[in-house]
N, C-alpha and C. Protein backbone atom coordinates (compact mmCIF):
# COMPACT_ATOMS: atom_id res chain seq x y z
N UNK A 1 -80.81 -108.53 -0.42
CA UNK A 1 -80.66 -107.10 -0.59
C UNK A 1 -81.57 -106.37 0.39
N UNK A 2 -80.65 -105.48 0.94
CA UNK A 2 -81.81 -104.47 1.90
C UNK A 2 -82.67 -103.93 1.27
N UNK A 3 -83.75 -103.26 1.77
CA UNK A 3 -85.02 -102.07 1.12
C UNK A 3 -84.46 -101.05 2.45
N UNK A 4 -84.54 -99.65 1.45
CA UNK A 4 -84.48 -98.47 2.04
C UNK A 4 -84.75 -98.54 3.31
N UNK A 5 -86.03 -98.93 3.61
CA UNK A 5 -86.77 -99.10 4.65
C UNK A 5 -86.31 -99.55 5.70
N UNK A 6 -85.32 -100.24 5.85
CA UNK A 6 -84.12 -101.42 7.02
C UNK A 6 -83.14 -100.39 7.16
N UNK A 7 -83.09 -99.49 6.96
CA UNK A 7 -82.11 -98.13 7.08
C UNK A 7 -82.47 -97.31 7.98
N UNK A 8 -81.97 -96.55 8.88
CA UNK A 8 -82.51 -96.01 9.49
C UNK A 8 -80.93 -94.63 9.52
N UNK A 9 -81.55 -93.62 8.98
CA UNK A 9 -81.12 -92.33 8.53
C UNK A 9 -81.39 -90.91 9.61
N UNK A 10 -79.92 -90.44 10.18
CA UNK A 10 -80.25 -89.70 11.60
C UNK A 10 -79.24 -88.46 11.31
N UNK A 11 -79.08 -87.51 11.74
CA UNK A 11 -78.14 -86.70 11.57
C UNK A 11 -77.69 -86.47 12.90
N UNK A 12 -77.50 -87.54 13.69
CA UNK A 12 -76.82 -87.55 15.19
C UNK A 12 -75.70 -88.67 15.41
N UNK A 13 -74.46 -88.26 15.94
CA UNK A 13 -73.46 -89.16 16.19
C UNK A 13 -72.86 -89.09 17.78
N UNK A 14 -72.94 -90.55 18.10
CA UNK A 14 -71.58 -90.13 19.26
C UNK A 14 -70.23 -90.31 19.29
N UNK A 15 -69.74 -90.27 20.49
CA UNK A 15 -68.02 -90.26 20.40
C UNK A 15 -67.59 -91.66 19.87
N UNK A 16 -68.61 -93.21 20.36
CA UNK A 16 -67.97 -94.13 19.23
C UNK A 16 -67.89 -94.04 18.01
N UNK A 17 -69.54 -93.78 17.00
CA UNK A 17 -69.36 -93.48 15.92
C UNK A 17 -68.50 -92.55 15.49
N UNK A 18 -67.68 -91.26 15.91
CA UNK A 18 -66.68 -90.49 15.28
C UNK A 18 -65.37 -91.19 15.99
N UNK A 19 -65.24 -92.34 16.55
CA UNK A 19 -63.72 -92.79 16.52
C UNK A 19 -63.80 -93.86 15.60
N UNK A 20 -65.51 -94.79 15.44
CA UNK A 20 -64.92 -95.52 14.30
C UNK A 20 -65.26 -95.00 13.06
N UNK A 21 -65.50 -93.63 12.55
CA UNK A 21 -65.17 -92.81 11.66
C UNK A 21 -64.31 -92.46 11.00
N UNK A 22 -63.41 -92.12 12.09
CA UNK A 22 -61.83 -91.91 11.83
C UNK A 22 -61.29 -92.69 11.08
N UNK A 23 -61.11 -94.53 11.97
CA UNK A 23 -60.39 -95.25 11.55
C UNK A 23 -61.14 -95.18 10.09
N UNK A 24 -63.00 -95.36 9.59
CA UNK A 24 -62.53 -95.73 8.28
C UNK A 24 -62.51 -94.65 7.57
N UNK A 25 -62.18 -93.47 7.72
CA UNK A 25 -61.70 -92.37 6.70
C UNK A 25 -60.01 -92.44 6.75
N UNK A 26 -59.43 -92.83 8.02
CA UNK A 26 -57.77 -93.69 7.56
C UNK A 26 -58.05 -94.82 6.68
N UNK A 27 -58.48 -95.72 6.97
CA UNK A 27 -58.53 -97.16 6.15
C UNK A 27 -58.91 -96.50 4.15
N UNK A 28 -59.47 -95.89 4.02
CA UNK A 28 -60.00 -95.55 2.94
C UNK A 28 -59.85 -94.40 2.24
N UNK A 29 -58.58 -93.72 2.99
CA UNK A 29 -58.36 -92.03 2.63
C UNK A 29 -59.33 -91.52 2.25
N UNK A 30 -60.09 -91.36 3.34
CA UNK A 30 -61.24 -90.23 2.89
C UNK A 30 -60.51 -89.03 3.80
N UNK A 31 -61.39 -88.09 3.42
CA UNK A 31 -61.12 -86.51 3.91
C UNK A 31 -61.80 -86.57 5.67
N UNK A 32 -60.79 -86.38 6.96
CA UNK A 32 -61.34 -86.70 8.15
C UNK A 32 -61.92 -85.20 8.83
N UNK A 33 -61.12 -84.07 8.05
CA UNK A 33 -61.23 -82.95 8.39
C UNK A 33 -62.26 -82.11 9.10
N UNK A 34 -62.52 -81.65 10.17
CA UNK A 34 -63.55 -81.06 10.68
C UNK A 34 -64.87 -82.06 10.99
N UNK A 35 -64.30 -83.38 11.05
CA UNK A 35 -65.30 -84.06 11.38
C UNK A 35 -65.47 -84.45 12.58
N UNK A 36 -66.08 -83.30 13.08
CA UNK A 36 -66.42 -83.71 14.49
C UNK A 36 -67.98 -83.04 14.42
N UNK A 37 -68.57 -83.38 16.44
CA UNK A 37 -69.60 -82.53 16.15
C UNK A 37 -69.81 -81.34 16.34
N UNK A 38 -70.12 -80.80 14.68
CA UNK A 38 -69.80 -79.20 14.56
C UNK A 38 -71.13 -78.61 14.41
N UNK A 39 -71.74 -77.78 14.90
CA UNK A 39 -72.80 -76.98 14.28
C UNK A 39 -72.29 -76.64 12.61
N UNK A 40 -71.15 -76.51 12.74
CA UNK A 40 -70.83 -75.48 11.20
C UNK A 40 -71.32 -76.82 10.01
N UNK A 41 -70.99 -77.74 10.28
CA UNK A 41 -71.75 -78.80 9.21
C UNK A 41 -72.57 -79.29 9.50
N UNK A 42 -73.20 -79.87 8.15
CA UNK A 42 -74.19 -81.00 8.59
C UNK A 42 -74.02 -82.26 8.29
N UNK A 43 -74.57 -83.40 8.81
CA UNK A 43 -74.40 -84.70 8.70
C UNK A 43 -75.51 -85.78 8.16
N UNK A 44 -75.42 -86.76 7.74
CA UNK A 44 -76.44 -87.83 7.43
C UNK A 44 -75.50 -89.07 7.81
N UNK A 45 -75.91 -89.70 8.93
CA UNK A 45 -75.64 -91.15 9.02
C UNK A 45 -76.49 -92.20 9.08
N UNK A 46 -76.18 -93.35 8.34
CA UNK A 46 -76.74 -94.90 8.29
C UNK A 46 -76.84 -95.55 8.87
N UNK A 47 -77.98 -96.64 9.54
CA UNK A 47 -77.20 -97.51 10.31
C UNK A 47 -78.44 -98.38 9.63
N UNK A 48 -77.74 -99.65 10.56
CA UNK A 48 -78.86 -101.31 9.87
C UNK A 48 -78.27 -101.74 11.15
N UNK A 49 -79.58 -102.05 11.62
CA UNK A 49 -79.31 -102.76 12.94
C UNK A 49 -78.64 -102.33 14.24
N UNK A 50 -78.29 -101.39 14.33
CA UNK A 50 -77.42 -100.33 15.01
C UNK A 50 -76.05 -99.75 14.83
N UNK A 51 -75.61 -100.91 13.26
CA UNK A 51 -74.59 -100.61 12.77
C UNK A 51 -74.35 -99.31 11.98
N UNK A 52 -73.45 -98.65 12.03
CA UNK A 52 -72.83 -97.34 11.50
C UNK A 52 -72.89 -98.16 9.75
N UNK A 53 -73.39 -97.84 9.04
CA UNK A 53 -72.84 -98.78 7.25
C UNK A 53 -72.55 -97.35 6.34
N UNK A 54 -72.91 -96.49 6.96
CA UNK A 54 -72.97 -95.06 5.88
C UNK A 54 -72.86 -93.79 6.79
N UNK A 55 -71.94 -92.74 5.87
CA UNK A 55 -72.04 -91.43 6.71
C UNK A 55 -71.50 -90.49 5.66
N UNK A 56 -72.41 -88.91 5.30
CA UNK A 56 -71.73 -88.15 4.22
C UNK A 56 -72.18 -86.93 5.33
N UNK A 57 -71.68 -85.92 4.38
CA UNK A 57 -71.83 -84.47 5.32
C UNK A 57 -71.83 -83.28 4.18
N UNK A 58 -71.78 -82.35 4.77
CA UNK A 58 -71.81 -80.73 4.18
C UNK A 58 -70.91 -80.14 4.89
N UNK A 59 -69.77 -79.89 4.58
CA UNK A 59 -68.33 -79.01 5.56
C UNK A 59 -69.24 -77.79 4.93
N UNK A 60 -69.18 -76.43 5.95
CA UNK A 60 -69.13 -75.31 5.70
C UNK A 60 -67.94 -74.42 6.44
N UNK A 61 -67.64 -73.81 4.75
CA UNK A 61 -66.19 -73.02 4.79
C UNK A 61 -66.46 -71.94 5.36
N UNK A 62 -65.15 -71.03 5.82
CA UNK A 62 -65.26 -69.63 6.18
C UNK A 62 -65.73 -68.94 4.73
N UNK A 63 -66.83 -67.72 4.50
CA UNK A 63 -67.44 -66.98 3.19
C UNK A 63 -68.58 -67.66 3.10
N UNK A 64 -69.26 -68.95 4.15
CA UNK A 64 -70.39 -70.26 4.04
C UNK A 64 -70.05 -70.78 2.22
N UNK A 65 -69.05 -71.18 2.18
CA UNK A 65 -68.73 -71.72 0.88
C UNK A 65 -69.08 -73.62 1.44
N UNK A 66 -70.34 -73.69 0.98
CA UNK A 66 -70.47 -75.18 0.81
C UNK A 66 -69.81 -76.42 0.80
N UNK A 67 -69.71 -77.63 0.76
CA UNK A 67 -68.84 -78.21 -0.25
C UNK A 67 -68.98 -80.29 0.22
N UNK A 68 -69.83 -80.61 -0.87
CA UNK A 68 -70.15 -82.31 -0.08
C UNK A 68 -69.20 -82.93 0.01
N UNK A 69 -69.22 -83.68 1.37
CA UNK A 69 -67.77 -84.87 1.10
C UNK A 69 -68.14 -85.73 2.07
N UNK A 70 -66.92 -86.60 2.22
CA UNK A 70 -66.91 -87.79 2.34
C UNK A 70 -68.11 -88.82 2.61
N UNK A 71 -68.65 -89.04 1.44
CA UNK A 71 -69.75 -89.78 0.87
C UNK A 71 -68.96 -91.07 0.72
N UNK A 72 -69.72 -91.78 2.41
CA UNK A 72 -68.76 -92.99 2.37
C UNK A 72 -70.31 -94.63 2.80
N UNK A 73 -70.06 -95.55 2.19
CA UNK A 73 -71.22 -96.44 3.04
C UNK A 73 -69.84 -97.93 2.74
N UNK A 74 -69.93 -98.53 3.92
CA UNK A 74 -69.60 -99.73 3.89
C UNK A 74 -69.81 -100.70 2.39
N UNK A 75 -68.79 -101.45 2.55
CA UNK A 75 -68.55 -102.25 0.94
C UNK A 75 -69.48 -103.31 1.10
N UNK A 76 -70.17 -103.88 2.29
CA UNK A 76 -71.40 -104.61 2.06
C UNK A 76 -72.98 -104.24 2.17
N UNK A 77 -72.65 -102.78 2.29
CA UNK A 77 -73.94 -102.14 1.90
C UNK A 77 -73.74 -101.41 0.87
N UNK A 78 -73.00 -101.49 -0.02
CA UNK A 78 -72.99 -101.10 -1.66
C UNK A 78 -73.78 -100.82 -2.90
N UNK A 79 -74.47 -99.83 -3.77
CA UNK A 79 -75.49 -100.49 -4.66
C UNK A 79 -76.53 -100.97 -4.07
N UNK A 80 -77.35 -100.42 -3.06
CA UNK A 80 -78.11 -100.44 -3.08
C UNK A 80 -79.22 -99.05 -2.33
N UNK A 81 -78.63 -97.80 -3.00
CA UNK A 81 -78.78 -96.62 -2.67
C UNK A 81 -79.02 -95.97 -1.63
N UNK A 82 -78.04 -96.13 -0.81
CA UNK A 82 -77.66 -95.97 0.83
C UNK A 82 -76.98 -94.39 0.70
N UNK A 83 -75.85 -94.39 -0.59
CA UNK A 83 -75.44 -93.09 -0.81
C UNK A 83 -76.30 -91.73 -1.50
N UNK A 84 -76.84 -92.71 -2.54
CA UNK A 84 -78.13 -91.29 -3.04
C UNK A 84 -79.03 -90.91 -1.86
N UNK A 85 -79.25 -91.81 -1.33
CA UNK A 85 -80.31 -91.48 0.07
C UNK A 85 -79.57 -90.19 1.08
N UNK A 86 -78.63 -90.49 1.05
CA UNK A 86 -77.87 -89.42 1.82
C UNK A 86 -77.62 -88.01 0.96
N UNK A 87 -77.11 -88.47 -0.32
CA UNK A 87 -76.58 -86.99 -0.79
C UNK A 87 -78.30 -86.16 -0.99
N UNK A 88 -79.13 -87.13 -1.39
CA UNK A 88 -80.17 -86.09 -1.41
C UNK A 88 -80.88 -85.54 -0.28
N UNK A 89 -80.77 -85.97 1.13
CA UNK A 89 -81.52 -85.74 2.34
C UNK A 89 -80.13 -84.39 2.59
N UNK A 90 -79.17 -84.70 2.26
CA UNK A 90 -78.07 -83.70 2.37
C UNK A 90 -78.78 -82.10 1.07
N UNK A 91 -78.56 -82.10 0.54
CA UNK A 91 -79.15 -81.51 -0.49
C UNK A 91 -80.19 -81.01 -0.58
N UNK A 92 -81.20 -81.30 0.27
CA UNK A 92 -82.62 -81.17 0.46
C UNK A 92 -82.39 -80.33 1.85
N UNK A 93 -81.39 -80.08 2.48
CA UNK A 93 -80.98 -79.37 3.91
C UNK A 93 -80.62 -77.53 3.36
N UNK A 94 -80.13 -77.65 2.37
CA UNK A 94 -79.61 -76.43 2.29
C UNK A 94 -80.43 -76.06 0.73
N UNK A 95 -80.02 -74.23 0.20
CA UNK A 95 -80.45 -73.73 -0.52
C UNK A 95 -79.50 -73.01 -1.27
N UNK A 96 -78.06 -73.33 -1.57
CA UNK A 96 -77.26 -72.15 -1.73
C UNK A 96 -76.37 -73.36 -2.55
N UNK A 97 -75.37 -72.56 -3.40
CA UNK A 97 -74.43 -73.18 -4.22
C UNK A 97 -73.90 -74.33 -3.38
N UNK A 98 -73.67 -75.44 -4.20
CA UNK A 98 -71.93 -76.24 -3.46
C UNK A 98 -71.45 -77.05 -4.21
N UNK A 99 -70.38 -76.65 -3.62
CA UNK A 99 -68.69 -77.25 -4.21
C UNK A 99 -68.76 -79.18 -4.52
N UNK A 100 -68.18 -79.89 -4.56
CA UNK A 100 -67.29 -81.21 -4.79
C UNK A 100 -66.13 -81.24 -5.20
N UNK A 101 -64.97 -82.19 -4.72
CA UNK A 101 -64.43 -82.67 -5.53
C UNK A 101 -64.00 -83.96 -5.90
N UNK A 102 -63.87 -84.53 -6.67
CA UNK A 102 -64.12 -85.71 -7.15
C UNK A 102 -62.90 -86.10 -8.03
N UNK A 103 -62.50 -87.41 -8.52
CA UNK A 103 -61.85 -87.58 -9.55
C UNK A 103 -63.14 -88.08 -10.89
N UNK A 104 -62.28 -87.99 -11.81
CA UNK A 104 -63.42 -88.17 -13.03
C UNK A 104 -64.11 -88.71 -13.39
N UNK A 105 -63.89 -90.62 -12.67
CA UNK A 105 -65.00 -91.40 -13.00
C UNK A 105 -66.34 -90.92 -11.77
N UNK A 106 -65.92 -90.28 -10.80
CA UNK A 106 -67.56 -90.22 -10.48
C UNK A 106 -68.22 -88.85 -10.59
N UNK A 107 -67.58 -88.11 -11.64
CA UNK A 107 -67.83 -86.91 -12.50
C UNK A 107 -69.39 -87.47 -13.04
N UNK A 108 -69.64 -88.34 -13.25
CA UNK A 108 -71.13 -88.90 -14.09
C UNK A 108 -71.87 -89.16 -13.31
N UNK A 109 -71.41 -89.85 -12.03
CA UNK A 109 -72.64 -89.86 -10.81
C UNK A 109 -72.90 -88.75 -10.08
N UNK A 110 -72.17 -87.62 -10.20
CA UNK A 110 -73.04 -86.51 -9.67
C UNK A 110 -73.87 -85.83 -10.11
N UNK A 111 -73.02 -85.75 -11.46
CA UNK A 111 -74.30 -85.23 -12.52
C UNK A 111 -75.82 -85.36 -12.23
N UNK A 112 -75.85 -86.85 -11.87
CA UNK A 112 -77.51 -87.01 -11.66
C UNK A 112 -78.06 -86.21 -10.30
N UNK A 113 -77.13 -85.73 -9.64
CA UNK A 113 -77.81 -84.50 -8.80
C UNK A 113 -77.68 -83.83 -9.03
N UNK A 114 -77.41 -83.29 -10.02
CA UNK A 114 -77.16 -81.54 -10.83
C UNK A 114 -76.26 -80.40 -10.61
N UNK A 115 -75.26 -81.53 -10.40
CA UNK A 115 -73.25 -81.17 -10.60
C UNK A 115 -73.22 -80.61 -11.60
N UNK A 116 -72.61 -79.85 -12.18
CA UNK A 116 -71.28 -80.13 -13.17
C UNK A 116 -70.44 -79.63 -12.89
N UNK A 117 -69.02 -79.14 -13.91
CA UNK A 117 -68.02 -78.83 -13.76
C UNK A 117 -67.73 -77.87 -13.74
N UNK A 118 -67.11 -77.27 -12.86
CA UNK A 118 -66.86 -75.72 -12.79
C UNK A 118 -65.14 -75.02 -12.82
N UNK A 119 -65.37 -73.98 -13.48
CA UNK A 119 -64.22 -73.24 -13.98
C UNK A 119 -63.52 -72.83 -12.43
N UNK A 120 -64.56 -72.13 -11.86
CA UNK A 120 -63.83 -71.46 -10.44
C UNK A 120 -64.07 -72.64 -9.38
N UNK A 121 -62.98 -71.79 -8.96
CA UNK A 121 -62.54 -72.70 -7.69
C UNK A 121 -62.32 -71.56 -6.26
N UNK A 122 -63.16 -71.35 -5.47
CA UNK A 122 -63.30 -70.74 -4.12
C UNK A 122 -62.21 -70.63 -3.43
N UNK A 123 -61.66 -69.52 -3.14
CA UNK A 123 -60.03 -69.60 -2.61
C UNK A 123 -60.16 -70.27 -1.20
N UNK A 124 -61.24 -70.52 -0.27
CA UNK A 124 -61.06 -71.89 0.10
C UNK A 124 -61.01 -73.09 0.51
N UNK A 125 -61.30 -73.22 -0.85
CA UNK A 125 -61.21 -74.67 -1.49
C UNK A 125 -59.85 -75.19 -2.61
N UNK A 126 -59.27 -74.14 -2.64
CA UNK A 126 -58.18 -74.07 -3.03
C UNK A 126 -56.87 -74.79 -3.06
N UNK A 127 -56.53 -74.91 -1.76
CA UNK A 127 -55.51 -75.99 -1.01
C UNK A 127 -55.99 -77.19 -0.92
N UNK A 128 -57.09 -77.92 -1.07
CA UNK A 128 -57.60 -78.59 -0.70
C UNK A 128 -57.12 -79.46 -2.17
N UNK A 129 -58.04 -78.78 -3.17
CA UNK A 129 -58.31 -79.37 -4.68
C UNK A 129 -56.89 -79.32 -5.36
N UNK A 130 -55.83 -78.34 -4.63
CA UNK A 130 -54.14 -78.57 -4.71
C UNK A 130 -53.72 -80.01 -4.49
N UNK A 131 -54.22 -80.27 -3.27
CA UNK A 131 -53.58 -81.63 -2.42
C UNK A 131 -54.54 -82.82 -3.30
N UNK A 132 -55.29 -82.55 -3.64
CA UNK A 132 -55.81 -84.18 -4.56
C UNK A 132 -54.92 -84.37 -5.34
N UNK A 133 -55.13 -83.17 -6.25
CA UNK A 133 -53.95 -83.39 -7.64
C UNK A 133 -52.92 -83.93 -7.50
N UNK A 134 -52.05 -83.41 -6.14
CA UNK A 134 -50.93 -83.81 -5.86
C UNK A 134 -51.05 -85.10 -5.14
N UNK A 135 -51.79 -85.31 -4.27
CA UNK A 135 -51.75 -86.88 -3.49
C UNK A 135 -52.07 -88.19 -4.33
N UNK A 136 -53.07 -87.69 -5.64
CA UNK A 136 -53.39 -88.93 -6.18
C UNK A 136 -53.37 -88.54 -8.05
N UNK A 137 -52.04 -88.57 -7.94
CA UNK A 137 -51.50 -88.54 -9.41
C UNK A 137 -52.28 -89.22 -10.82
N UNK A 138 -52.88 -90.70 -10.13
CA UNK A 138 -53.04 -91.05 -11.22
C UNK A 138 -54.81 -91.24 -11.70
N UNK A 139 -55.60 -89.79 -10.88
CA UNK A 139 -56.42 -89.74 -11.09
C UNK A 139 -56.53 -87.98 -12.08
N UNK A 140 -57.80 -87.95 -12.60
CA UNK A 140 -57.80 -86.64 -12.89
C UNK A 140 -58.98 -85.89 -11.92
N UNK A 141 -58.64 -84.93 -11.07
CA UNK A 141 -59.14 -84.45 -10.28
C UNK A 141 -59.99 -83.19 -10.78
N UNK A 142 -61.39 -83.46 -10.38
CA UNK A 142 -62.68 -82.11 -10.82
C UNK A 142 -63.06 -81.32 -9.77
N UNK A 143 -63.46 -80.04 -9.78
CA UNK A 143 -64.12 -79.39 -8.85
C UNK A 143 -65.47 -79.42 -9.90
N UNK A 144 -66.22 -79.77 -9.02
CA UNK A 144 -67.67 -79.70 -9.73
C UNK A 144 -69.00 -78.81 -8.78
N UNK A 145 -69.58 -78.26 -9.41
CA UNK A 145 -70.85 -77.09 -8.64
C UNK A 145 -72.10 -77.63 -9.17
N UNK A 146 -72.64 -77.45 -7.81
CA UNK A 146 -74.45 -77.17 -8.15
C UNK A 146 -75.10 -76.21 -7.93
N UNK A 147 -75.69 -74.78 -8.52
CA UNK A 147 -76.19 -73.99 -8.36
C UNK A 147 -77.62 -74.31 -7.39
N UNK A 148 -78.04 -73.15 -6.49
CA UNK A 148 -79.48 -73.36 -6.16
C UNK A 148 -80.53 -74.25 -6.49
C-alpha cells in the first residue's frame, strides 16, 4: 500500500496528460466537459512515479456557480485516499457554495465533506443533472451542496 507521501499532488497538466484524460473519462463515462487548460477551473492531479493515477477539478459555471467533478483515481490506486486528498486540497481552494452530482450510493461519501442534499438546482446545472437521470436510468441521481 502507498503512504500519501509517494504521491505527488500538482495542479498542472500537459497536452499528454489531457489526451490520456480523455480516453479515461471515455473508458469510464466520466464528465470530459471543459476539460482543458482553463483558468475558469481548477484542478488537482496525482501522480506516483510520474504516472497520472488521479485527477478531480472545480468546473466554474457562467453566475461562478461552482460545481466538483470528475473525481477520478485509477483502480490500482483505490482506497487508499488519493481521492479525499484531492477533494479536500480542491475545497480548501475556494470559499463560496458548490454544487455535485452524484448517484445515491456516494450520497454518504460526500457527506463527510459537508454535502448534503439540496432542493435547488442552478439553472446551469440544470441540463446537466437532466442528462444523468436520463443517461443512467438505473441509478437515482442527487444534486448535493456545500455551503461556505
Amino acid at each position: 500500500m502507498l503512504s500519501l507521501n509517494d504521491i505527488r499532488f500538482s495542479t498542472t497538466f500537459d497536452d499528454a496528460d489531457l489526451d490520456f484524460l480523455r480516453i479515461v473519462c471515455i473508458e469510464e463515462d466520466l464528465d470530459f466537459t471543459d476539460f482543458e487548460k482553463s483558468t475558469k477551473n481548477i484542478y488537482i492531479i496525482a501522480r506516483f512515479e510520474n504516472k497520472l493515477i488521479g485527477c478531480s477539478r472545480i468546473r466554474i459555471h457562467p453566475g461562478n456557480i461552482y460545481e466538483l467533478g470528475t473525481v477520478w483515481v485509477d483502480k490500482d490506486y483505490r482506497s487508499q485516499g488519493i481521492a479525499k486528498q484531492m477533494i479536500n486540497n480542491l475545497l480548501s481552494q475556494i470559499d463560496t457554495k458548490i454544487y455535485l452530482i452524484t448517484d445515491f450510493e456516494n450520497t454518504k461519501y460526500y457527506t463527510k465533506y459537508g454535502f448534503v442534499i439540496s432542493d435547488e438546482i442552478p439553472a446551469v446545472l440544470q441540463s446537466k443533472f437532466n442528462y444523468c437521470i436520463k443517461a443512467y436510468p438505473w441509478f437515482k441521481i442527487y444534486l448535493m451542496v456545500k455551503d461556505k
